[in-house]
PDB file of N, CA and C in Angstrom:
ATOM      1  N   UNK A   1    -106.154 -62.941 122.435  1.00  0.00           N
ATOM      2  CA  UNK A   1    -107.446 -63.584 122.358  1.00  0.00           C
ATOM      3  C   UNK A   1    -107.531 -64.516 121.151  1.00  0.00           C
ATOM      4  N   UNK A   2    -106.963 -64.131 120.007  1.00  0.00           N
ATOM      5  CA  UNK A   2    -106.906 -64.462 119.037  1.00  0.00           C
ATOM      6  C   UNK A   2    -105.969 -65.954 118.926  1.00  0.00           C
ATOM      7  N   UNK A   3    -104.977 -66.187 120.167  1.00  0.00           N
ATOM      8  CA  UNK A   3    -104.449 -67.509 120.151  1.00  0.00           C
ATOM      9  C   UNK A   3    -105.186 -68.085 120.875  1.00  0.00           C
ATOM     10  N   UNK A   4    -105.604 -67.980 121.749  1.00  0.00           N
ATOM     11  CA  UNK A   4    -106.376 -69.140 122.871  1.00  0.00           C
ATOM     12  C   UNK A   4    -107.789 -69.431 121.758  1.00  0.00           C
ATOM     13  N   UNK A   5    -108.238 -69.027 120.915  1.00  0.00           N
ATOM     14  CA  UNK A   5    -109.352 -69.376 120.009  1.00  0.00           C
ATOM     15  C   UNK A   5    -109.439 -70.419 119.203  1.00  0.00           C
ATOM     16  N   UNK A   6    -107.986 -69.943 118.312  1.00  0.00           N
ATOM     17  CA  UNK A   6    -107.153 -71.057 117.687  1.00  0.00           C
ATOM     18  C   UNK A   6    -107.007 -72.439 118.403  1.00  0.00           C
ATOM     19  N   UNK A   7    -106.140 -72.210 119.571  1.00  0.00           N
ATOM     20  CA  UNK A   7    -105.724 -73.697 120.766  1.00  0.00           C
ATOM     21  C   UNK A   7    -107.269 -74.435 121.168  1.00  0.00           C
ATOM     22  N   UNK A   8    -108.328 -73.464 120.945  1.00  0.00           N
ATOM     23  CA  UNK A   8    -109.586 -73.784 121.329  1.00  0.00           C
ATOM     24  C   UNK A   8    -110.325 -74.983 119.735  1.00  0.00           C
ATOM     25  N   UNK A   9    -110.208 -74.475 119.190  1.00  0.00           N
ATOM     26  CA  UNK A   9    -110.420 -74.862 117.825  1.00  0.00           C
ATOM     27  C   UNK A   9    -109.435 -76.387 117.207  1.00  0.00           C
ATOM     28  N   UNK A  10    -108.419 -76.019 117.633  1.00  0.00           N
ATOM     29  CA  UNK A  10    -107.117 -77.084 117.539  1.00  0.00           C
ATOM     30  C   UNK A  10    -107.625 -78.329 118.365  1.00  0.00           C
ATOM     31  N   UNK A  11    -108.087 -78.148 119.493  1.00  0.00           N
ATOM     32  CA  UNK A  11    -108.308 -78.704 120.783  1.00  0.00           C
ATOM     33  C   UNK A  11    -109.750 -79.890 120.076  1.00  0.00           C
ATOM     34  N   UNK A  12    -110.669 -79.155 119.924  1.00  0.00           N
ATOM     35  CA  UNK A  12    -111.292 -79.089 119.599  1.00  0.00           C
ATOM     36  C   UNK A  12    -111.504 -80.527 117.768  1.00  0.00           C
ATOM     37  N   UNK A  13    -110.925 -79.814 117.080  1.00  0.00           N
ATOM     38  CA  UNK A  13    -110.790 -80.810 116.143  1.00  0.00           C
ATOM     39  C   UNK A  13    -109.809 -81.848 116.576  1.00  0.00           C
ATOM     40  N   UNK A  14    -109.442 -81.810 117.400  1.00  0.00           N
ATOM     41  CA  UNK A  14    -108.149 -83.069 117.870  1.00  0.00           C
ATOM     42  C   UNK A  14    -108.973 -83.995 118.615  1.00  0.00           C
ATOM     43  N   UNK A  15    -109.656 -83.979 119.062  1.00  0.00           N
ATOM     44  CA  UNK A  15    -110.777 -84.538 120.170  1.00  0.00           C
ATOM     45  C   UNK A  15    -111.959 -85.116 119.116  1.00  0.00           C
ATOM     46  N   UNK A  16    -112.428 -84.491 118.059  1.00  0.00           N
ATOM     47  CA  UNK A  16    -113.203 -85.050 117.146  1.00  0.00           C
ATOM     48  C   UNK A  16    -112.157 -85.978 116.314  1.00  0.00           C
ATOM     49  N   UNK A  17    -111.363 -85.502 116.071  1.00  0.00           N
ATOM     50  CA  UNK A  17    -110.391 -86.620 115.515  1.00  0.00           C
ATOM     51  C   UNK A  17    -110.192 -87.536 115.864  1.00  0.00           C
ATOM     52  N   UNK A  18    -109.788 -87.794 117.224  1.00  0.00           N
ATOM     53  CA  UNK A  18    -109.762 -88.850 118.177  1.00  0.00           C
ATOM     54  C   UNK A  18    -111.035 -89.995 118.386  1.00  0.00           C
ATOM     55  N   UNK A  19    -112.217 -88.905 118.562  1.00  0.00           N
ATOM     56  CA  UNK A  19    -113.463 -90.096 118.695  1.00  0.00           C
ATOM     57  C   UNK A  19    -113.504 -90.937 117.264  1.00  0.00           C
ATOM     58  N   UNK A  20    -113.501 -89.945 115.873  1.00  0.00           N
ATOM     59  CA  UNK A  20    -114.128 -90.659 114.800  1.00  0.00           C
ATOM     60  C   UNK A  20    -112.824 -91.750 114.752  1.00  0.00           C
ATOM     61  N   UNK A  21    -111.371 -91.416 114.930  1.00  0.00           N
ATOM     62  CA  UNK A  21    -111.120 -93.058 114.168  1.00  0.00           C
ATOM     63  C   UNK A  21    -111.210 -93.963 115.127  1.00  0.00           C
ATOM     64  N   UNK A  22    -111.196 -93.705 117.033  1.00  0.00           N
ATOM     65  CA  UNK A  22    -111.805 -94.877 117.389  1.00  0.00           C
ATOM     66  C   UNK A  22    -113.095 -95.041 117.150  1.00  0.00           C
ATOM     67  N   UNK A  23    -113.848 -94.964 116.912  1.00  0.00           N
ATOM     68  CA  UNK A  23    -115.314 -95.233 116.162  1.00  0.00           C
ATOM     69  C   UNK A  23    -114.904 -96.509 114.828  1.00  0.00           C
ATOM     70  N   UNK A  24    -114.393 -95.812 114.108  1.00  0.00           N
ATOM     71  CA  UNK A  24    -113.862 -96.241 112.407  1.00  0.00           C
ATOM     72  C   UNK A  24    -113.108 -97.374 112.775  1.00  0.00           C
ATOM     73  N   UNK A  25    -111.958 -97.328 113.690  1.00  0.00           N
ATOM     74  CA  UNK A  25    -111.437 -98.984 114.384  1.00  0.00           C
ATOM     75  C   UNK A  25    -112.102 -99.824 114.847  1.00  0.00           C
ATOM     76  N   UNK A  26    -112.907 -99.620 115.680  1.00  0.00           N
ATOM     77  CA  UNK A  26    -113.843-100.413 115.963  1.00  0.00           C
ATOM     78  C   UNK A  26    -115.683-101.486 115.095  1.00  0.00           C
ATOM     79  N   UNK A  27    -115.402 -99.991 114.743  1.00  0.00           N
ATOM     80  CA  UNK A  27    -116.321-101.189 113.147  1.00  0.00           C
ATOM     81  C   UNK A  27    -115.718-101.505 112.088  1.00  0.00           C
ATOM     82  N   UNK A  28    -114.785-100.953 112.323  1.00  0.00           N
ATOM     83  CA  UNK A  28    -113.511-102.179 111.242  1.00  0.00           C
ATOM     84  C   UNK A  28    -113.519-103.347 111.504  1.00  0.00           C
ATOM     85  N   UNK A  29    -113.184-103.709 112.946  1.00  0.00           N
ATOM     86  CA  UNK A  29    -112.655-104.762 113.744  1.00  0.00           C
ATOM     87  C   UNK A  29    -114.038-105.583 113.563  1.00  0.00           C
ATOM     88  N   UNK A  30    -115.307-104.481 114.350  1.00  0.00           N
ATOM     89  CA  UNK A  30    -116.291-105.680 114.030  1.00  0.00           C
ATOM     90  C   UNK A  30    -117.075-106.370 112.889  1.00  0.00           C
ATOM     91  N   UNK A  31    -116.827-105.390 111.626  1.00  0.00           N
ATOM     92  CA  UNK A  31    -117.349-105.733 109.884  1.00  0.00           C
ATOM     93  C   UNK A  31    -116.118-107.237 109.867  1.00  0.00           C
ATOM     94  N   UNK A  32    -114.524-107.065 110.470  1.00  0.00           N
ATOM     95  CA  UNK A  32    -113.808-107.892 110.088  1.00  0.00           C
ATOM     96  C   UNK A  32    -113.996-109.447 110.394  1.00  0.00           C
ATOM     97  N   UNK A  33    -114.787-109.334 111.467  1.00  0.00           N
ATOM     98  CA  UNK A  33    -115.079-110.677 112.522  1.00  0.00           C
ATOM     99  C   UNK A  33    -115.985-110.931 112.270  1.00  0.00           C
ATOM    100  N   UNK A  34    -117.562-110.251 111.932  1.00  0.00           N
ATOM    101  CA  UNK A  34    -118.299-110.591 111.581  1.00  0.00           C
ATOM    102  C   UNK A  34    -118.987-110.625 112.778  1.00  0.00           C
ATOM    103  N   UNK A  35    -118.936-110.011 113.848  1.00  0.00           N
ATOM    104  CA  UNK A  35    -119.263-110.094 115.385  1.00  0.00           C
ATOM    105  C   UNK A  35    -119.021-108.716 115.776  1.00  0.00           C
ATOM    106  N   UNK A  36    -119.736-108.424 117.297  1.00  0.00           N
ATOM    107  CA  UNK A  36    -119.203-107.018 117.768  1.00  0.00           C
ATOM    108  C   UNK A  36    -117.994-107.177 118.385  1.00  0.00           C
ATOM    109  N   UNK A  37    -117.704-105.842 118.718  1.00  0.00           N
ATOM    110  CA  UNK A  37    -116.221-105.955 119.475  1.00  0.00           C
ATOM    111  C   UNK A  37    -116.646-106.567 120.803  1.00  0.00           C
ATOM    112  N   UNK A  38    -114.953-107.183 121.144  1.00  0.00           N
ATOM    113  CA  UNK A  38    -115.561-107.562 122.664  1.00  0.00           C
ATOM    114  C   UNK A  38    -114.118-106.937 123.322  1.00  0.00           C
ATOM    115  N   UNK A  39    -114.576-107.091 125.302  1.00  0.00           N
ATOM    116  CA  UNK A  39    -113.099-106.388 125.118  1.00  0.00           C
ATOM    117  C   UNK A  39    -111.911-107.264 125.085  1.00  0.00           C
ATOM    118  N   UNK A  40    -111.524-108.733 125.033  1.00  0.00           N
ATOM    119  CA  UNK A  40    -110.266-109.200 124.344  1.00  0.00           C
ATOM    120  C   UNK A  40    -109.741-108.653 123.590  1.00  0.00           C
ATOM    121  N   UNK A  41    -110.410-108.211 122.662  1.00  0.00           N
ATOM    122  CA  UNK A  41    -110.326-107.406 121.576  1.00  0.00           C
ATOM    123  C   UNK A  41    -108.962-106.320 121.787  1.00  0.00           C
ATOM    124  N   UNK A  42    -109.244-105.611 122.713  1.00  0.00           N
ATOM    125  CA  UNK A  42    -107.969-104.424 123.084  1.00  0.00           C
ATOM    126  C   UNK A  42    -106.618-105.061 123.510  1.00  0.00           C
ATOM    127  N   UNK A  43    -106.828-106.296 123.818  1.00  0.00           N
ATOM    128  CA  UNK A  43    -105.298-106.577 123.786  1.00  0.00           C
ATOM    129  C   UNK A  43    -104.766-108.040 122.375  1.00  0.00           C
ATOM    130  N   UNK A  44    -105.713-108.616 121.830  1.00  0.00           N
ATOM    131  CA  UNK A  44    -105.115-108.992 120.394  1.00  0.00           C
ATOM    132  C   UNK A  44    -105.372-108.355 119.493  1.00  0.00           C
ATOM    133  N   UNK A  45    -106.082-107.657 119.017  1.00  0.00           N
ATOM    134  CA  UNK A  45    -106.474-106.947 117.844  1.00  0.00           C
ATOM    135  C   UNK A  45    -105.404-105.848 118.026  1.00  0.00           C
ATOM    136  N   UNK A  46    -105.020-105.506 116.496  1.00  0.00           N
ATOM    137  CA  UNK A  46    -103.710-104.409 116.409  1.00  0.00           C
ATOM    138  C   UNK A  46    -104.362-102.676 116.695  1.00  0.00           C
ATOM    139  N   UNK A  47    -105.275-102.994 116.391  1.00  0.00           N
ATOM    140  CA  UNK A  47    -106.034-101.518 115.627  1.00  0.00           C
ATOM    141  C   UNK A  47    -106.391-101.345 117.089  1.00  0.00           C
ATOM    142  N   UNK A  48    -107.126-102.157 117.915  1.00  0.00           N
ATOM    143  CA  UNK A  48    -107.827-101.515 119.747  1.00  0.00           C
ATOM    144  C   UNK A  48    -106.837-101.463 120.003  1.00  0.00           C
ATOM    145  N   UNK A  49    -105.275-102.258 120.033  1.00  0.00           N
ATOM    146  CA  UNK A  49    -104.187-102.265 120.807  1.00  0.00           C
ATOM    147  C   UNK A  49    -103.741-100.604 120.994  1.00  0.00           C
ATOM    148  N   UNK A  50    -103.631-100.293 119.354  1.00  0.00           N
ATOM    149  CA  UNK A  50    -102.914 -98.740 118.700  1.00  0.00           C
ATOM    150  C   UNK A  50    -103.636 -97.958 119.517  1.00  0.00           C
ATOM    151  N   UNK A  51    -105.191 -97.537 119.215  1.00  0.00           N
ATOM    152  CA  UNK A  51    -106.087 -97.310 119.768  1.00  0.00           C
ATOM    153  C   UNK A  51    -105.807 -97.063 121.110  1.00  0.00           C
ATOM    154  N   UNK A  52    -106.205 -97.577 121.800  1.00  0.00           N
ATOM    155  CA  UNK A  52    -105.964 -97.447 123.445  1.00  0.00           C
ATOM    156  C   UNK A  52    -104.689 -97.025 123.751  1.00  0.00           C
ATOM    157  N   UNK A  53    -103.179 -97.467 123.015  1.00  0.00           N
ATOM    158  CA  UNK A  53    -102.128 -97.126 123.682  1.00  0.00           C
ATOM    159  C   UNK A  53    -102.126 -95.428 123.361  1.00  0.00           C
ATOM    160  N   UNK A  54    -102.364 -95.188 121.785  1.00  0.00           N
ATOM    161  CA  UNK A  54    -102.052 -93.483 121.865  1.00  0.00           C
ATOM    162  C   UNK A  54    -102.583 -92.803 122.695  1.00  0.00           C
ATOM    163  N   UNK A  55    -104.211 -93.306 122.567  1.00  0.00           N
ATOM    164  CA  UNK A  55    -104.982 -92.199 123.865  1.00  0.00           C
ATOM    165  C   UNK A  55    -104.086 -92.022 125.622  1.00  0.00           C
ATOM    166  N   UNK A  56    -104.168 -93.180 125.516  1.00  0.00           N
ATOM    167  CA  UNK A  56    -103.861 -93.242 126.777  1.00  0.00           C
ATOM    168  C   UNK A  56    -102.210 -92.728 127.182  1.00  0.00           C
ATOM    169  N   UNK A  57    -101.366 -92.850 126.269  1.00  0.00           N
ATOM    170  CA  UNK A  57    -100.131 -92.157 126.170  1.00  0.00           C
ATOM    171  C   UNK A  57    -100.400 -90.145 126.241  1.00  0.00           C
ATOM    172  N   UNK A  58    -101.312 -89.862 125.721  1.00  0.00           N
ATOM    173  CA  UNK A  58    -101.977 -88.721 125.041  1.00  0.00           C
ATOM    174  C   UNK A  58    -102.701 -88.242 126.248  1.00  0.00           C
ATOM    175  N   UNK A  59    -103.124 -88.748 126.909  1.00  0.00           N
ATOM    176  CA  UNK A  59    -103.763 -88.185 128.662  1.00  0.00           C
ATOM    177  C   UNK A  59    -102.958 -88.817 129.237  1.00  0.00           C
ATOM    178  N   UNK A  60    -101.834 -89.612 129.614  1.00  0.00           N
ATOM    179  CA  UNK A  60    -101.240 -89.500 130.423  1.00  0.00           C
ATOM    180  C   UNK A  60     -99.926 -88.735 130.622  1.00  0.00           C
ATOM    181  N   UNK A  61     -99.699 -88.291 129.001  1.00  0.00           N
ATOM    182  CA  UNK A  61     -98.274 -86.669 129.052  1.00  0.00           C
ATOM    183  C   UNK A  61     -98.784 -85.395 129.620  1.00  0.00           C
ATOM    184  N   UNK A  62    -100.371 -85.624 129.343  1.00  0.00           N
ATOM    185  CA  UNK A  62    -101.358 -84.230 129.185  1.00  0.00           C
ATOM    186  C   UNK A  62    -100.877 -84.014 131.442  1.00  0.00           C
ATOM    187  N   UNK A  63    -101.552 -85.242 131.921  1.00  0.00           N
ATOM    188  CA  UNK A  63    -101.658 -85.381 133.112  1.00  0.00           C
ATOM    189  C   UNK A  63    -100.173 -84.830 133.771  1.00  0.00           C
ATOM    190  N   UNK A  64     -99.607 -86.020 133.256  1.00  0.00           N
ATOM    191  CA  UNK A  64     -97.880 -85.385 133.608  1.00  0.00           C
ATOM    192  C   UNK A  64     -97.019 -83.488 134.109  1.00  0.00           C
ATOM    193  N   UNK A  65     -97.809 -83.156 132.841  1.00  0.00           N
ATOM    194  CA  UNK A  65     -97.410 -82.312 132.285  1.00  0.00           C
ATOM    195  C   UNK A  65     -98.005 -81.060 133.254  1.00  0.00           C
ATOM    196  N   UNK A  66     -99.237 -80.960 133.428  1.00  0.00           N
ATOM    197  CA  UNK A  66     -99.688 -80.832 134.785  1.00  0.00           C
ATOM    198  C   UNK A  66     -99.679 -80.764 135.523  1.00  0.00           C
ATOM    199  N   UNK A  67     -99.162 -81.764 136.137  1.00  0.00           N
ATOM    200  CA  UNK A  67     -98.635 -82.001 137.665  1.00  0.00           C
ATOM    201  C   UNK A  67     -97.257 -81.456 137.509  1.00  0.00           C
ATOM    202  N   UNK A  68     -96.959 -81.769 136.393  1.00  0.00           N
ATOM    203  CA  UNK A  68     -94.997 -80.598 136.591  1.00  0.00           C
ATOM    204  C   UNK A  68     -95.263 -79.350 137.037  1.00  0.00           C
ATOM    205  N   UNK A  69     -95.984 -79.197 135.647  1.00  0.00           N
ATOM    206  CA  UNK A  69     -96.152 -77.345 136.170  1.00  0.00           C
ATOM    207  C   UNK A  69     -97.340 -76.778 137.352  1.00  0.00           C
ATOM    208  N   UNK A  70     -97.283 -77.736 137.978  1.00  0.00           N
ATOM    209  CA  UNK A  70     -98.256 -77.494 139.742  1.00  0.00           C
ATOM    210  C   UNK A  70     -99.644 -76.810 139.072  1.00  0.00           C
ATOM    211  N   UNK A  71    -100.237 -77.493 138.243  1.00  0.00           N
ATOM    212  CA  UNK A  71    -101.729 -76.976 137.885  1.00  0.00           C
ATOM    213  C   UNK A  71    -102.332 -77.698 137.488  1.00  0.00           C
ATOM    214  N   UNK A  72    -102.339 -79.083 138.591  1.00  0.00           N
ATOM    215  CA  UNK A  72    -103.357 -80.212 138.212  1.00  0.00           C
ATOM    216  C   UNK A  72    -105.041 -80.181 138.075  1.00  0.00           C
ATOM    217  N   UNK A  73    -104.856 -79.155 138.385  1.00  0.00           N
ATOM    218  CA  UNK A  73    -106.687 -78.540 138.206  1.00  0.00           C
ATOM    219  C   UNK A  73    -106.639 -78.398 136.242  1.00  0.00           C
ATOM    220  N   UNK A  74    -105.235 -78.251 135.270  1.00  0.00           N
ATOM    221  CA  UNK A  74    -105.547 -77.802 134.067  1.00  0.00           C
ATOM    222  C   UNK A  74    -106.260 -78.950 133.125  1.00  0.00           C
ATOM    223  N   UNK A  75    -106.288 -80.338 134.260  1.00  0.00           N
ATOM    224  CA  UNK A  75    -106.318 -81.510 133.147  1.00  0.00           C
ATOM    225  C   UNK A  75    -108.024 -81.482 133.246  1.00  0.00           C
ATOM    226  N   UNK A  76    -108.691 -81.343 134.431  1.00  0.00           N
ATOM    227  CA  UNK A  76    -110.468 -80.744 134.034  1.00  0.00           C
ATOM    228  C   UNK A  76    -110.973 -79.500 133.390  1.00  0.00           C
ATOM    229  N   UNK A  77    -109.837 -78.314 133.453  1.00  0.00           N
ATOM    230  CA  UNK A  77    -110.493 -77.083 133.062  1.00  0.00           C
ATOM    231  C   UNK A  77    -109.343 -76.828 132.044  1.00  0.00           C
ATOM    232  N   UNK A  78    -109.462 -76.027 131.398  1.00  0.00           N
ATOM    233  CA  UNK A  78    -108.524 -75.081 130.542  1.00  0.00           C
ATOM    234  C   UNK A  78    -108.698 -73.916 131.259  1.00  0.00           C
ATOM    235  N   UNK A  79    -109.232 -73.095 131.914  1.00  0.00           N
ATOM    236  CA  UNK A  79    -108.585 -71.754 132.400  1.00  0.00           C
ATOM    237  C   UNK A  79    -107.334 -71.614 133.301  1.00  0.00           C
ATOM    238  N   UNK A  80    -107.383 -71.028 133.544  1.00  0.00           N
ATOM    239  CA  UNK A  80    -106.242 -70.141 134.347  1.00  0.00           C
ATOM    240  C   UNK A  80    -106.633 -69.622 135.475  1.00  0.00           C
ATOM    241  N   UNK A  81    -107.008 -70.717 136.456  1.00  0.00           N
ATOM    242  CA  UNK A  81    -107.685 -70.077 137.839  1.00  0.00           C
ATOM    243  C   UNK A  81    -106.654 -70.278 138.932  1.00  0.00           C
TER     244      UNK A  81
END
């Protein structure tokens, strides 16, 4: 019980981690321009580029990974149904 709490917690701050620095990139980008973001933005700007590729690298191993081990239901739920 005591590990799935942890992975819960881990999970958990990894996902807050994730929102605040895309948050923090994005009003970087727009304090830098002097404008809001737009979406061009995600493919010249370095920081939306980074941005978008980890996430999306980051749910698409998650997805992968999933479908290997025949429990594509794990990428909406975390249990074990």
């Amino acid at each position: 019980m005591v590990v799935d709490e942890f992975f819960l917690f881990a999970a958990v701050v990894l996902q807050f981690a994730a929102a605040f620095l895309s948050v923090k990139g994005v009003q970087q980008v727009a304090a830098a321009r002097h404008r809001g973001a737009q979406f061009s933005d995600l493919f010249t700007n370095t920081i939306f580029r980074d941005i978008v590729i980890s996430i999306s690298a980051t749910v698409g191993l998650y997805v992968i990974a999933s479908v290997i081990h025949v429990r594509p239901s794990s990428v909406f739920a975390a249990s074990d149904v």
